[in-house]
Protein backbone atom coordinates (compact mmCIF):
# COMPACT_ATOMS: atom_id res chain seq x y z
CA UNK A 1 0.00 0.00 0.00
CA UNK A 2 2.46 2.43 0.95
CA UNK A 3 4.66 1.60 -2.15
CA UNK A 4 1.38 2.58 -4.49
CA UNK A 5 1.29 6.24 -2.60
CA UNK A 6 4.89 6.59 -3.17
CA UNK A 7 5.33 6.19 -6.86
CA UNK A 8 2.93 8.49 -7.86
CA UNK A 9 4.83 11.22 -5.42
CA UNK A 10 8.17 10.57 -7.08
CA UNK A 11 6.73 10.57 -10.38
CA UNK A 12 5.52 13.93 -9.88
CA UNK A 13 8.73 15.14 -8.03
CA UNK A 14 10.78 13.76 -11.21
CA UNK A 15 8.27 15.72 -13.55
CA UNK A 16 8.60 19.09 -11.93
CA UNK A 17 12.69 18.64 -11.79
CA UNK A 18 12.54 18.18 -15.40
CA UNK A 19 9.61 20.21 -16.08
CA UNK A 20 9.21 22.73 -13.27
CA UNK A 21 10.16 25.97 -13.67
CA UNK A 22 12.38 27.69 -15.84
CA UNK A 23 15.71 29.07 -14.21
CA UNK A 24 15.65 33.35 -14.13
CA UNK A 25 18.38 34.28 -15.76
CA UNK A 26 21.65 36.53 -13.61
CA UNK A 27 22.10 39.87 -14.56
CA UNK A 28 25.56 40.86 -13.72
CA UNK A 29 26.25 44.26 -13.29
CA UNK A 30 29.62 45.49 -14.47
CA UNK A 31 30.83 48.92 -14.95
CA UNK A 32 30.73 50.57 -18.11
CA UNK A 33 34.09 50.95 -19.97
CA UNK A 34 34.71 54.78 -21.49
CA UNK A 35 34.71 54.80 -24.54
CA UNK A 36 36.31 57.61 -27.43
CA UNK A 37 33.41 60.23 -27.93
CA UNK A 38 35.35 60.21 -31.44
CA UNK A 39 34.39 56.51 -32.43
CA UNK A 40 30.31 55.96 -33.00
CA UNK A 41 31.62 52.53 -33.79
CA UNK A 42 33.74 52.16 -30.19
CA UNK A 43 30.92 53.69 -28.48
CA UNK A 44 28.40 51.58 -29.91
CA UNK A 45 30.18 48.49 -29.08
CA UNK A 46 30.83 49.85 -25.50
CA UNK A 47 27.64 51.39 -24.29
CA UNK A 48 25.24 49.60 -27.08
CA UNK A 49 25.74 46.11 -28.19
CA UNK A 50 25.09 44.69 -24.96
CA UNK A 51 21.58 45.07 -25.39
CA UNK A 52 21.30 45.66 -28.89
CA UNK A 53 23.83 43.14 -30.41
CA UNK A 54 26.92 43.45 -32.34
CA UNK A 55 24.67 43.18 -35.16
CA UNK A 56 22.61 45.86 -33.98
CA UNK A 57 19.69 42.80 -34.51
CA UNK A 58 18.53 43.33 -30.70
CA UNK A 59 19.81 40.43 -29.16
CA UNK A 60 22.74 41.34 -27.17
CA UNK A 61 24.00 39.23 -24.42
CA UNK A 62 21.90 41.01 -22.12
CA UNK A 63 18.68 41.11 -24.12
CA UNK A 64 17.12 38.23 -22.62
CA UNK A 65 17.27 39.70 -19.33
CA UNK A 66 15.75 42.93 -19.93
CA UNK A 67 11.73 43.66 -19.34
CA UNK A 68 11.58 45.33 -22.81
CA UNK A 69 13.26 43.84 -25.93
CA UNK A 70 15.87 45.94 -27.24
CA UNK A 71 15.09 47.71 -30.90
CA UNK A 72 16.10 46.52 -34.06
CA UNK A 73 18.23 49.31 -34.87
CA UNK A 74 18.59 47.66 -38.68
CA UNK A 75 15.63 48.55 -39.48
CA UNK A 76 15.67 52.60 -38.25
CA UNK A 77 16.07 53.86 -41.50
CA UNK A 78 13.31 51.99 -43.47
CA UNK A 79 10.68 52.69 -40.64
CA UNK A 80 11.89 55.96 -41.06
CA UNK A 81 10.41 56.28 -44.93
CA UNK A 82 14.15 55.85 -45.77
CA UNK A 83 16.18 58.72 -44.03
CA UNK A 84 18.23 58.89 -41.41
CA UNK A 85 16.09 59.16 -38.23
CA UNK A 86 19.27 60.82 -36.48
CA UNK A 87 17.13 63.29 -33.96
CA UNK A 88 15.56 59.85 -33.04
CA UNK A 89 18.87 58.15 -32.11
CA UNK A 90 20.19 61.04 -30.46
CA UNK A 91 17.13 61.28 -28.46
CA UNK A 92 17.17 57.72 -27.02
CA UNK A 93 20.58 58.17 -25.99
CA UNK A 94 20.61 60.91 -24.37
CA UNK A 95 17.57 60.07 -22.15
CA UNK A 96 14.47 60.66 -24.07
CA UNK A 97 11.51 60.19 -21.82
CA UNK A 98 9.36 58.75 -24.43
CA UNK A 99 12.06 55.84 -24.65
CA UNK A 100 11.60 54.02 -21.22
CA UNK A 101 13.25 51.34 -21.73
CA UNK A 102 16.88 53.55 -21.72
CA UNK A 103 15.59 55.19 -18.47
CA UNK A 104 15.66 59.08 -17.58
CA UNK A 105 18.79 61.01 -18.36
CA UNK A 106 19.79 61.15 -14.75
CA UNK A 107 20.23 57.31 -14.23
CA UNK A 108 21.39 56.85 -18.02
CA UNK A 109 24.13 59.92 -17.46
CA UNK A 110 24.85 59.13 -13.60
CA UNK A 111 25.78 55.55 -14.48
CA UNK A 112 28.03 56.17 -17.75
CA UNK A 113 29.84 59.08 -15.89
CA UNK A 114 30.50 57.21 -12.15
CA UNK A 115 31.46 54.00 -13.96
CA UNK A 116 28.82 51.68 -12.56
C-alpha cells in the first residue's frame, strides 16, 4: 500500500525537476568601460551592443534579461520612410523620456559618468 502512494509522489517530483520551472536568468552588473566620444563605432560596441547586439539585430547578451526587448536598430532607416532618423537616435541616448526602456537622463548619465 504504501509503495502505491509513493510512486505516484516521485513521479511527480521527477516531472517538476525536469519540467518545473524555468531558471531566471543573472544579470551581472559590471561597470561601463569609457569609450572615445570620437568613435560611434567604439561607443556603440561599448555602451550599445550589450543590449542591442553586435549586429545591432537586438539580441545582445543582455537582451534576454531585460523587461523590454531591445530595438532593431537595422531597421531605423526603413521605418523611417528611408532617411536617417538621427534626432531619433540622439534622443534615445541621451535620455528621451518617451524611450523608457533607456531610463531618464539622470540614471542613463549618472551611471556612464561614475562607472557603474
Amino acid at each position: 500500500m504504501l509503495v502505491r502512494s509513493i510512486f505516484p509522489f516521485l513521479g511527480l517530483m521527477v516531472f517538476l525537476a525536469v519540467f518545473g520551472p524555468p531558471q531566471q536568468k543573472e544579470i551581472r552588473h559590471v561597470p561601463a568601460t569609457p569609450a572615445s566620444s570620437v568613435s560611434g563605432k567604439e561607443m556603440y560596441k561599448v555602451y550599445c551592443a550589450v543590449c542591442h547586439g553586435a549586429g545591432s539585430k537586438g539580441n545582445g547578451p543582455a537582451a534576454e534579461a531585460l523587461k523590454i526587448p531591445p530595438s532593431e536598430l537595422t531597421t531605423l532607416g526603413r521605418k523611417n520612410g528611408g532617411t536617417d532618423p538621427s534626432d531619433h537616435v540622439r534622443g534615445a541616448i541621451e535620455g528621451n523620456p518617451y524611450i523608457s526602456a533607456h531610463g531618464s537622463r539622470q540614471c542613463l548619465f549618472g551611471a556612464m559618468s561614475s562607472g557603474a
